[in-house]
Structure formats: structure tokens, C-alpha cells
PDB file of N, CA and C in Angstrom:
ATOM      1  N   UNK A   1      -1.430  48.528  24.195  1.00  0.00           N
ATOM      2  CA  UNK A   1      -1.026  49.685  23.424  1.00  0.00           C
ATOM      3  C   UNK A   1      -0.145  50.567  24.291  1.00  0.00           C
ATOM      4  N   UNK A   2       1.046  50.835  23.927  1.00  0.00           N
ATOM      5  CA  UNK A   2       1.953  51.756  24.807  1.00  0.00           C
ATOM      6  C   UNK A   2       1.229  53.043  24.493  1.00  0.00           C
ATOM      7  N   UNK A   3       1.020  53.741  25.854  1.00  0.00           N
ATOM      8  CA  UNK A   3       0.218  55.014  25.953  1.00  0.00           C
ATOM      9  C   UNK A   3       1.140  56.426  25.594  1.00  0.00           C
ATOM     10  N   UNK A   4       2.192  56.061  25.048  1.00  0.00           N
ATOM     11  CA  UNK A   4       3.321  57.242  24.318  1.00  0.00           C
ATOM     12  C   UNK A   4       2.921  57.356  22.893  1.00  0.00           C
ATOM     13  N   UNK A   5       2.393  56.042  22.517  1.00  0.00           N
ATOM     14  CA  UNK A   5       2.090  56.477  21.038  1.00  0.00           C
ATOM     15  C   UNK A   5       0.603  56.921  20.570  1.00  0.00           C
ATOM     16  N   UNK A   6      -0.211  57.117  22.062  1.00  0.00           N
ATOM     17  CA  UNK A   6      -1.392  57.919  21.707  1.00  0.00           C
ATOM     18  C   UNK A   6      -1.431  58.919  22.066  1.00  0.00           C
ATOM     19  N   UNK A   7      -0.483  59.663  22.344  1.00  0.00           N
ATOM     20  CA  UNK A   7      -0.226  60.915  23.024  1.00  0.00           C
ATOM     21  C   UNK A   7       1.142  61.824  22.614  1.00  0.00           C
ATOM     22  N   UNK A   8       0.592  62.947  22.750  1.00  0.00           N
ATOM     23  CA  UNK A   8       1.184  63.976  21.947  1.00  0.00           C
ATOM     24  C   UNK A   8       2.438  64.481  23.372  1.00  0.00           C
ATOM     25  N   UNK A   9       2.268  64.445  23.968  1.00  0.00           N
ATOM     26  CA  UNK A   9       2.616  65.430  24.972  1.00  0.00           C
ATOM     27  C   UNK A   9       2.651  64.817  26.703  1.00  0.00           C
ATOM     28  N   UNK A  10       3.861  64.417  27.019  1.00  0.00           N
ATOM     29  CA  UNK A  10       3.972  63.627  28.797  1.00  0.00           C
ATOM     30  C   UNK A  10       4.067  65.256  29.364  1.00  0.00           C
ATOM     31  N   UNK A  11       3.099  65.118  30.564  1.00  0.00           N
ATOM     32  CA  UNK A  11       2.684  66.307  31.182  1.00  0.00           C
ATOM     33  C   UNK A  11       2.246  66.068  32.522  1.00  0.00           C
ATOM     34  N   UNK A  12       3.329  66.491  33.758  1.00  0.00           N
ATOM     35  CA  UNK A  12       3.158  65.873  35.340  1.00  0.00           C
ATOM     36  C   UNK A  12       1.678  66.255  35.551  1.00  0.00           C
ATOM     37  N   UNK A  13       1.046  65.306  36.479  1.00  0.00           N
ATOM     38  CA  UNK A  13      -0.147  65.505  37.362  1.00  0.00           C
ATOM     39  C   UNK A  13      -0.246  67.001  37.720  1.00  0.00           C
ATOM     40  N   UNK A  14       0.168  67.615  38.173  1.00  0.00           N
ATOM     41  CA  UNK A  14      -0.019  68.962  38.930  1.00  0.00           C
ATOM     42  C   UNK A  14       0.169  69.922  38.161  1.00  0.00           C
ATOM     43  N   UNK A  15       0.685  69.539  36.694  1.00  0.00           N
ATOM     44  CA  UNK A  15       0.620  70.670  35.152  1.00  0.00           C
ATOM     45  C   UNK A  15      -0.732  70.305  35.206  1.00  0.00           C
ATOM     46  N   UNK A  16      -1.065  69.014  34.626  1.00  0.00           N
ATOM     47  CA  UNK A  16      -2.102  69.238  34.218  1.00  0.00           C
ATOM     48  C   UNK A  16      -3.476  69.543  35.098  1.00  0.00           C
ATOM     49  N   UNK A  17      -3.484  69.099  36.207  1.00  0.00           N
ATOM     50  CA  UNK A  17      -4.595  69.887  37.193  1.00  0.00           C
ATOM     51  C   UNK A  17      -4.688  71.433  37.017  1.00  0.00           C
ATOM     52  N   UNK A  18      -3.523  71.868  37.085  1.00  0.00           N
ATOM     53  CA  UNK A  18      -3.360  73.526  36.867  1.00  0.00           C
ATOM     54  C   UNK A  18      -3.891  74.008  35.465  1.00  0.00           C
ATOM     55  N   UNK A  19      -3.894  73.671  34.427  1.00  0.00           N
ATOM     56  CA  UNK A  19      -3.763  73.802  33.320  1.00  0.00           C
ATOM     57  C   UNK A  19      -5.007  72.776  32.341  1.00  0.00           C
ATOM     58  N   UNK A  20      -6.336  72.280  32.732  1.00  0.00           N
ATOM     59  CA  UNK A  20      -7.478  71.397  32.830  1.00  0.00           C
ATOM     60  C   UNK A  20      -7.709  72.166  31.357  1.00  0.00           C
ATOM     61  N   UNK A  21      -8.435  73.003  31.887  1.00  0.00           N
ATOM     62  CA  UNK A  21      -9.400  73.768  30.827  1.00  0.00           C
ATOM     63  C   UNK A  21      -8.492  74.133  29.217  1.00  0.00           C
ATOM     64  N   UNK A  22      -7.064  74.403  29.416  1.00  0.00           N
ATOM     65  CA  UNK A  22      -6.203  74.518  28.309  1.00  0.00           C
ATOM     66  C   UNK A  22      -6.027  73.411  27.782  1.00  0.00           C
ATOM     67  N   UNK A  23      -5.727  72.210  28.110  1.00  0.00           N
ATOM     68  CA  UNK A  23      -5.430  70.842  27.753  1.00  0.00           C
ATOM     69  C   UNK A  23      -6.571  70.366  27.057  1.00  0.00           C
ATOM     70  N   UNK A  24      -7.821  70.558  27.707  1.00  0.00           N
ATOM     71  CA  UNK A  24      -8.645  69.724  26.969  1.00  0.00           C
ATOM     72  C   UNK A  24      -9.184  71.221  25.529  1.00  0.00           C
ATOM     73  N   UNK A  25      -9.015  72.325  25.680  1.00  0.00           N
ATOM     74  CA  UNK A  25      -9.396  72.829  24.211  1.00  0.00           C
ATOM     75  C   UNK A  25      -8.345  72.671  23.099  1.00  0.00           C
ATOM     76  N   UNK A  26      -7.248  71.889  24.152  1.00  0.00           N
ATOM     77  CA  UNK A  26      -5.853  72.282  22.643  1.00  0.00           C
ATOM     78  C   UNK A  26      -6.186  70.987  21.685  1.00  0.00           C
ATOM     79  N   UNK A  27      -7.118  69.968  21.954  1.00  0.00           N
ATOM     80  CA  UNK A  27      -7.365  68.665  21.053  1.00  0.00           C
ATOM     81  C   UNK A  27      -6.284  67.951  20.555  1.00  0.00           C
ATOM     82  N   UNK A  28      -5.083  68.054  21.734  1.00  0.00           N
ATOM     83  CA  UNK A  28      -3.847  67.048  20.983  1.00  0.00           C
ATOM     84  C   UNK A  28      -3.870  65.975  22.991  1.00  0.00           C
ATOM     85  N   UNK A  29      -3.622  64.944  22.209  1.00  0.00           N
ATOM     86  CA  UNK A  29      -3.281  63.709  23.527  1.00  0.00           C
ATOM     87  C   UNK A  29      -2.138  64.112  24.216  1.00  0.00           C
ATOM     88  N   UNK A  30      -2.019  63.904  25.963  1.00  0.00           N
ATOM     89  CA  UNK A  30      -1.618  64.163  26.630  1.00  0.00           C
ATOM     90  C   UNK A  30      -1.085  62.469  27.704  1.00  0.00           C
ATOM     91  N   UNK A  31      -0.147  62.617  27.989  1.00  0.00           N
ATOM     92  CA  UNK A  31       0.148  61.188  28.789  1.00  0.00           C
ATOM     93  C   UNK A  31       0.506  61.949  30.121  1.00  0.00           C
ATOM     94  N   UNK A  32      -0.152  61.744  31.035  1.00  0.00           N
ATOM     95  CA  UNK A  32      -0.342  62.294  32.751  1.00  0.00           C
ATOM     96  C   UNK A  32       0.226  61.410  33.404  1.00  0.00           C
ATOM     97  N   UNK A  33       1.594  62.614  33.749  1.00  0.00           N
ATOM     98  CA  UNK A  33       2.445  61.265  34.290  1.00  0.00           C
ATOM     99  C   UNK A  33       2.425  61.475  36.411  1.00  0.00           C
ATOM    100  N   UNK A  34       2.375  60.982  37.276  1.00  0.00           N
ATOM    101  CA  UNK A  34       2.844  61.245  38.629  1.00  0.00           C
ATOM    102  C   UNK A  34       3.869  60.155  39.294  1.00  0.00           C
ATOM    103  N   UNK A  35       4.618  61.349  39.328  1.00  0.00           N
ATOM    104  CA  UNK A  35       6.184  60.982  39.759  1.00  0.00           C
ATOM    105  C   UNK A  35       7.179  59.668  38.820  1.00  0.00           C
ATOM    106  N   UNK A  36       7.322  61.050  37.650  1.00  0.00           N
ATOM    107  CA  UNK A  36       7.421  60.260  36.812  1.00  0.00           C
ATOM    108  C   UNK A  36       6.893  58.549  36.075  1.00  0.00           C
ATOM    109  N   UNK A  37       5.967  58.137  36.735  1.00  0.00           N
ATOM    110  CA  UNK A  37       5.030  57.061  36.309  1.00  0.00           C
ATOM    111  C   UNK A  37       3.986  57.586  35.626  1.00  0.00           C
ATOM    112  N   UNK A  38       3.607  56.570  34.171  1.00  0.00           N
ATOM    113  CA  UNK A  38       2.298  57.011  33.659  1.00  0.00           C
ATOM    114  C   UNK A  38       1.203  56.850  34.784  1.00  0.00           C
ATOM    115  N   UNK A  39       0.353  57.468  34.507  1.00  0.00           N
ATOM    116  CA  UNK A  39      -1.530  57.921  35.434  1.00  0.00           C
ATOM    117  C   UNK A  39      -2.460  57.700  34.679  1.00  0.00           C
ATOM    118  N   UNK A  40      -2.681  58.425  33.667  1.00  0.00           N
ATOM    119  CA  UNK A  40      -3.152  59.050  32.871  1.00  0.00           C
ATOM    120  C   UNK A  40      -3.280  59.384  31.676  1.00  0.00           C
ATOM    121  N   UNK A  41      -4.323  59.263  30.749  1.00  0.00           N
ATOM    122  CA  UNK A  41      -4.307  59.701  29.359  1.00  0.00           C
ATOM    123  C   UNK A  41      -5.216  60.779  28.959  1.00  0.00           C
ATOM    124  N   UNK A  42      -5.414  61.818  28.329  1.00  0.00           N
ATOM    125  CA  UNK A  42      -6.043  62.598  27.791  1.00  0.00           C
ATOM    126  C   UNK A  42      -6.402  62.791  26.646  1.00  0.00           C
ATOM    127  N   UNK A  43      -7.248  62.312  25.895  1.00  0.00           N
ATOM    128  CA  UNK A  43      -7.388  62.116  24.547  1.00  0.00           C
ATOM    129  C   UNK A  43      -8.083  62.974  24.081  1.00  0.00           C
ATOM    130  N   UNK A  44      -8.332  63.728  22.809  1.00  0.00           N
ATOM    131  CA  UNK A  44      -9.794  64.090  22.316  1.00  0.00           C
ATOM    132  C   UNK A  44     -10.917  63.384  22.071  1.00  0.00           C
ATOM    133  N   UNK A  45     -12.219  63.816  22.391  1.00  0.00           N
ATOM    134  CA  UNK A  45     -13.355  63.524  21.832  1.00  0.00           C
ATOM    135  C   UNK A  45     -13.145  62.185  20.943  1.00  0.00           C
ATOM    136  N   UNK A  46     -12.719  62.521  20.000  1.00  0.00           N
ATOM    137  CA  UNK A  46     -13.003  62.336  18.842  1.00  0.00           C
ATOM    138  C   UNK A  46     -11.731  61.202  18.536  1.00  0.00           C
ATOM    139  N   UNK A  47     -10.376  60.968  18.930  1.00  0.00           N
ATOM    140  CA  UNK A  47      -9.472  60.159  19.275  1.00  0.00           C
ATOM    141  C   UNK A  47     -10.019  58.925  19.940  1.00  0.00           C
ATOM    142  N   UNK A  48     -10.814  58.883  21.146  1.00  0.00           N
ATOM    143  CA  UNK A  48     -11.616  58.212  21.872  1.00  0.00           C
ATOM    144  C   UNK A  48     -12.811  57.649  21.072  1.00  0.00           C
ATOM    145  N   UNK A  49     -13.281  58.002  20.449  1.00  0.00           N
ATOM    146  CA  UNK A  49     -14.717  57.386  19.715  1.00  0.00           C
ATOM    147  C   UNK A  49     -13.738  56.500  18.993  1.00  0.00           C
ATOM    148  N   UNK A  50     -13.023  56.948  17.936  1.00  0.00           N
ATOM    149  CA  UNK A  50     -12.131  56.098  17.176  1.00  0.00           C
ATOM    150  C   UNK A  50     -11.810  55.178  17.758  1.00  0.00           C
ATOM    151  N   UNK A  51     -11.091  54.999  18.725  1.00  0.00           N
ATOM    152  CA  UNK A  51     -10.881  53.953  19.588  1.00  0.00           C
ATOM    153  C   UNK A  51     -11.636  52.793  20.122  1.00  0.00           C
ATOM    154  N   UNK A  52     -12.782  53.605  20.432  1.00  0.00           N
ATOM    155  CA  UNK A  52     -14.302  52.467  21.232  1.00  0.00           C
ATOM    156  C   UNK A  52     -14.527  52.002  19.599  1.00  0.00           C
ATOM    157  N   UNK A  53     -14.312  52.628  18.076  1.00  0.00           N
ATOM    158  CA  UNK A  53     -15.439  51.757  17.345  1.00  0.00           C
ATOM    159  C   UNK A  53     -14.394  51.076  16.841  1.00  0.00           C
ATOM    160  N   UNK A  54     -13.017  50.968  16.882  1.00  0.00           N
ATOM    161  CA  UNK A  54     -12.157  49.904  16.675  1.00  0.00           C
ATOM    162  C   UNK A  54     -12.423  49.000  17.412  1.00  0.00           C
ATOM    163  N   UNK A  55     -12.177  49.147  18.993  1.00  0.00           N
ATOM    164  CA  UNK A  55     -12.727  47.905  19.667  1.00  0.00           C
ATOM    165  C   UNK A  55     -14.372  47.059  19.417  1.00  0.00           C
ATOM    166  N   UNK A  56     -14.856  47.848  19.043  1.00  0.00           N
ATOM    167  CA  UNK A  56     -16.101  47.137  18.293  1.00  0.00           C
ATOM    168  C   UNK A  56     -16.190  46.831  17.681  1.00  0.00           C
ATOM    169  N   UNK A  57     -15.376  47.019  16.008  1.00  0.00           N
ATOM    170  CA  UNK A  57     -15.296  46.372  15.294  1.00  0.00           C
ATOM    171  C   UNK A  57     -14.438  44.733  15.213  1.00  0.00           C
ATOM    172  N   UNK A  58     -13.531  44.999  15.967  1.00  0.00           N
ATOM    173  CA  UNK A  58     -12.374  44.147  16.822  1.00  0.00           C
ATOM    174  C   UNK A  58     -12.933  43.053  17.463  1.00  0.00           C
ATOM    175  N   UNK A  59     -14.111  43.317  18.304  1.00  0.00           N
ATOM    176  CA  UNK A  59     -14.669  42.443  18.965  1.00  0.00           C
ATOM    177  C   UNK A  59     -15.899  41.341  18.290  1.00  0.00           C
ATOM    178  N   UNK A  60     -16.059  42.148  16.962  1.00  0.00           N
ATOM    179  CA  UNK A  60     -17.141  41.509  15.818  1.00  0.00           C
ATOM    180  C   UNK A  60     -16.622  40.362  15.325  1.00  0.00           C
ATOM    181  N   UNK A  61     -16.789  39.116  15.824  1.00  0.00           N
ATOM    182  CA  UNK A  61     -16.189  37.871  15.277  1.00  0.00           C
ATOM    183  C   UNK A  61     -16.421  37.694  13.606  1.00  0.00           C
ATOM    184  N   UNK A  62     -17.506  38.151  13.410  1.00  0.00           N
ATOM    185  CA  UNK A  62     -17.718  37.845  11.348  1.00  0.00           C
ATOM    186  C   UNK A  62     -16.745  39.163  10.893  1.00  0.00           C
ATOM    187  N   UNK A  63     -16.900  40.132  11.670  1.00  0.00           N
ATOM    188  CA  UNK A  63     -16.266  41.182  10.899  1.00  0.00           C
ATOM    189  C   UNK A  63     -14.549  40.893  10.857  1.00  0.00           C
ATOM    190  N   UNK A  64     -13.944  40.661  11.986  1.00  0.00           N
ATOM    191  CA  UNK A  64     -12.567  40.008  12.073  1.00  0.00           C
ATOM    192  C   UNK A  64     -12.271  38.882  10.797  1.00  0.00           C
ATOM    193  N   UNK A  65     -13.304  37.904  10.529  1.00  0.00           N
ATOM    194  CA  UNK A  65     -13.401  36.823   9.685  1.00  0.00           C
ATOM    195  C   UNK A  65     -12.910  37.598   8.523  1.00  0.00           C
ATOM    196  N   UNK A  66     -13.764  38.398   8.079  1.00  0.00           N
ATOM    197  CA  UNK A  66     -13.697  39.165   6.861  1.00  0.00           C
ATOM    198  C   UNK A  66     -12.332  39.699   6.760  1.00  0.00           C
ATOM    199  N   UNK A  67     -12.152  40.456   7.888  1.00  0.00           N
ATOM    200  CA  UNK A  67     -10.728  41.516   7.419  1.00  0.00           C
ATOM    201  C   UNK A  67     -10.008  40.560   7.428  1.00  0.00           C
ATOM    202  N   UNK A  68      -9.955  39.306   7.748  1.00  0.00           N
ATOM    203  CA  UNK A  68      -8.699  38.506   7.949  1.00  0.00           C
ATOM    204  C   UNK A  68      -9.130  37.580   6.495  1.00  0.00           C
ATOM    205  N   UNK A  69      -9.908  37.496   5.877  1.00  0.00           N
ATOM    206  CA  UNK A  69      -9.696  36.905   4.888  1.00  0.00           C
ATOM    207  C   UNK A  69      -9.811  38.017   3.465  1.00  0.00           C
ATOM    208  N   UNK A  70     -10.059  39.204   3.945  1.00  0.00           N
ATOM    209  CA  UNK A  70      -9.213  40.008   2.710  1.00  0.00           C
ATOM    210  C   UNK A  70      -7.889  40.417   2.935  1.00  0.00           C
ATOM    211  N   UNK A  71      -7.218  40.342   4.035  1.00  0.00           N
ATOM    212  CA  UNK A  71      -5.807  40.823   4.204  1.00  0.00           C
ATOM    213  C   UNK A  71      -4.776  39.520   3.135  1.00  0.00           C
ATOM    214  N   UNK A  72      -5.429  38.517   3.865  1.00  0.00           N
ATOM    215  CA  UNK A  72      -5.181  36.818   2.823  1.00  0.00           C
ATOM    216  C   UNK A  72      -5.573  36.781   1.081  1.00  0.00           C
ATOM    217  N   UNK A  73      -6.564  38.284   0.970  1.00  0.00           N
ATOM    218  CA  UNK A  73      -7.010  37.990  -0.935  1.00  0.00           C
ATOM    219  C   UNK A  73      -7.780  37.313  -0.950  1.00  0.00           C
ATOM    220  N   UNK A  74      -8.604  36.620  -0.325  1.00  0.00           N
ATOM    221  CA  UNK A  74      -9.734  35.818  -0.336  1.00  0.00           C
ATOM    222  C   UNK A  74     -11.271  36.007  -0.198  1.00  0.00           C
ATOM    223  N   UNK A  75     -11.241  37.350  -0.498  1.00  0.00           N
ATOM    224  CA  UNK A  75     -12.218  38.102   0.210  1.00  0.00           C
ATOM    225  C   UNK A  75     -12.796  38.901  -1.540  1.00  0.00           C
ATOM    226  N   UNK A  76     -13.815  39.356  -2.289  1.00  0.00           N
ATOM    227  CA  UNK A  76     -13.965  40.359  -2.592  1.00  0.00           C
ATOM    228  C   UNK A  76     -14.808  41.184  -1.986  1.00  0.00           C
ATOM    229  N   UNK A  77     -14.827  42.331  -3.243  1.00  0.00           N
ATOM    230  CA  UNK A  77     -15.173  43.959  -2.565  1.00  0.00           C
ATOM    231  C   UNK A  77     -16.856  43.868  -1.748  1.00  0.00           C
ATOM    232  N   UNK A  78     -17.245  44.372  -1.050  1.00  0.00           N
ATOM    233  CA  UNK A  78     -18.154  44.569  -0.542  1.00  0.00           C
ATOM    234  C   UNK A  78     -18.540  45.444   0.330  1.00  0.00           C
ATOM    235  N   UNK A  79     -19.127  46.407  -0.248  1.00  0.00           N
ATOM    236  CA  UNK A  79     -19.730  47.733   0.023  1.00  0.00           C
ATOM    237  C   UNK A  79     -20.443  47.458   2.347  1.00  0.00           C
ATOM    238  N   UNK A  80     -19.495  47.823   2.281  1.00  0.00           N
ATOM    239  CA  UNK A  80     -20.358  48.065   4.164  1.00  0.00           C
ATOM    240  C   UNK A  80     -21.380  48.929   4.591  1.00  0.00           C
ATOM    241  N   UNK A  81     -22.161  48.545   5.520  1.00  0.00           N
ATOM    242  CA  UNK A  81     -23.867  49.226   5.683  1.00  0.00           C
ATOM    243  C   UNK A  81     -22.995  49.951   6.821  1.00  0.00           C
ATOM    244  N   UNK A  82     -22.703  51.065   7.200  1.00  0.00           N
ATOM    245  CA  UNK A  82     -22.133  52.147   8.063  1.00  0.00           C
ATOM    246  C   UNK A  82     -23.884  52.518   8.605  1.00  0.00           C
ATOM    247  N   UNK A  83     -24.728  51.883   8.438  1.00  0.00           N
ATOM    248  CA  UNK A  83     -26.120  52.410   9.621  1.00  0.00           C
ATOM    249  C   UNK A  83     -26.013  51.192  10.454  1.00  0.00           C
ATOM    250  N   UNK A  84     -25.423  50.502   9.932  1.00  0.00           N
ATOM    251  CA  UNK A  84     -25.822  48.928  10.709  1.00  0.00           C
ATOM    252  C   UNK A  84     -24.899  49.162  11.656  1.00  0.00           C
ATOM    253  N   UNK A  85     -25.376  48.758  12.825  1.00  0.00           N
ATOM    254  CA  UNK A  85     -24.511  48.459  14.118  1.00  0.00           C
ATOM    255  C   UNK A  85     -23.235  47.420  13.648  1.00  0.00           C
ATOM    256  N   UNK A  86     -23.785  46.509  12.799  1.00  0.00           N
ATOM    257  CA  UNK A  86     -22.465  45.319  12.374  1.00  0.00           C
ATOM    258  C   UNK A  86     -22.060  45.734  11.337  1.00  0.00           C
ATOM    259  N   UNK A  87     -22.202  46.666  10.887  1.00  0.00           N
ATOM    260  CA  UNK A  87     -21.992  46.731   9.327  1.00  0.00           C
ATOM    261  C   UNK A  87     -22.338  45.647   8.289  1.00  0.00           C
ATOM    262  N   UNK A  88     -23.434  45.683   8.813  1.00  0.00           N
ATOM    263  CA  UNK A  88     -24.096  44.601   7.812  1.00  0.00           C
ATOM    264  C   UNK A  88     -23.923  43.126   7.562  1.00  0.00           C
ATOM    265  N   UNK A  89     -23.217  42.904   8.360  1.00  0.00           N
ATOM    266  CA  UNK A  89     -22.177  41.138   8.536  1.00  0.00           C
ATOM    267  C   UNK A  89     -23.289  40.615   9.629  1.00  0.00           C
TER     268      UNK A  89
END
């Protein structure tokens, strides 16, 4: 994943050390760059969870099965268990 398109805002190492406590209440992504090279990402909370439960879902071999055979139409509707760790698969 190119780290420009999860981030709002390229911001040198030594902005953002200076500037910690502002960055993380403004809740927009940040790409931390030193000397001009990416470092760093700054995400929200909540950007980050999204992320870990994509990769979990991602990593669910039946669940992949599924999305890949409704993207194909081969699939009908079926209500997902959101308590279930697998969603119910």
C-alpha cells in the first residue's frame, strides 16, 4: 500500500516531534518523512483498527472464498454474525 494514500498530510520528523500532542488530536493521517524519505505513518485510532480488521478478514481463507465468489455472482445474500470472530464462516 503506498503510504501517501493513507495519509492526509507529509510532515518532516522534527515537525512532527515538535508538534506530537497536536498531530495526534487533529485525527487526520500524517506521512513522517526524514530527509525527505518516508519514516513514518500516523494514523487515527480508528483508521488503524480498520486496517487490522481488513487484514483479518483478508487473512480468513472461507471468508476470501465467499467475497470472491460473490464478486463472480455466485454467491447469495447472507446475513454475517459481526459477534463471531469469523463472522460466522
Amino acid at each position: 500500500m503506498d503510504p501517501m494514500k493513507a495519509t492526509e498530510t507529509t510532515i518532516p520528523v522534527k515537525q512532527a516531534q515538535a508538534h506530537l500532542p497536536q498531530l495526534c488530536r487533529s485525527q487526520k493521517g500524517y506521512l513522517i518523512t526524514d530527509r525527505d524519505k518516508a519514516a513514518a505513518v500516523l494514523l487515527p485510532i480508528a483508521d488503524y483498527e480498520a486496517m487490522i480488521e481488513t487484514m483479518d478478514l483478508l487473512s480468513n481463507p472461507k471468508a476470501m472464498r465467499s467475497l470472491r465468489a460473490a464478486k463472480a455472482g455466485k454467491l447469495t445474500y447472507r446475513e454475517l454474525n459481526l459477534d463471531d470472530e469469523n463472522f460466522g464462516f
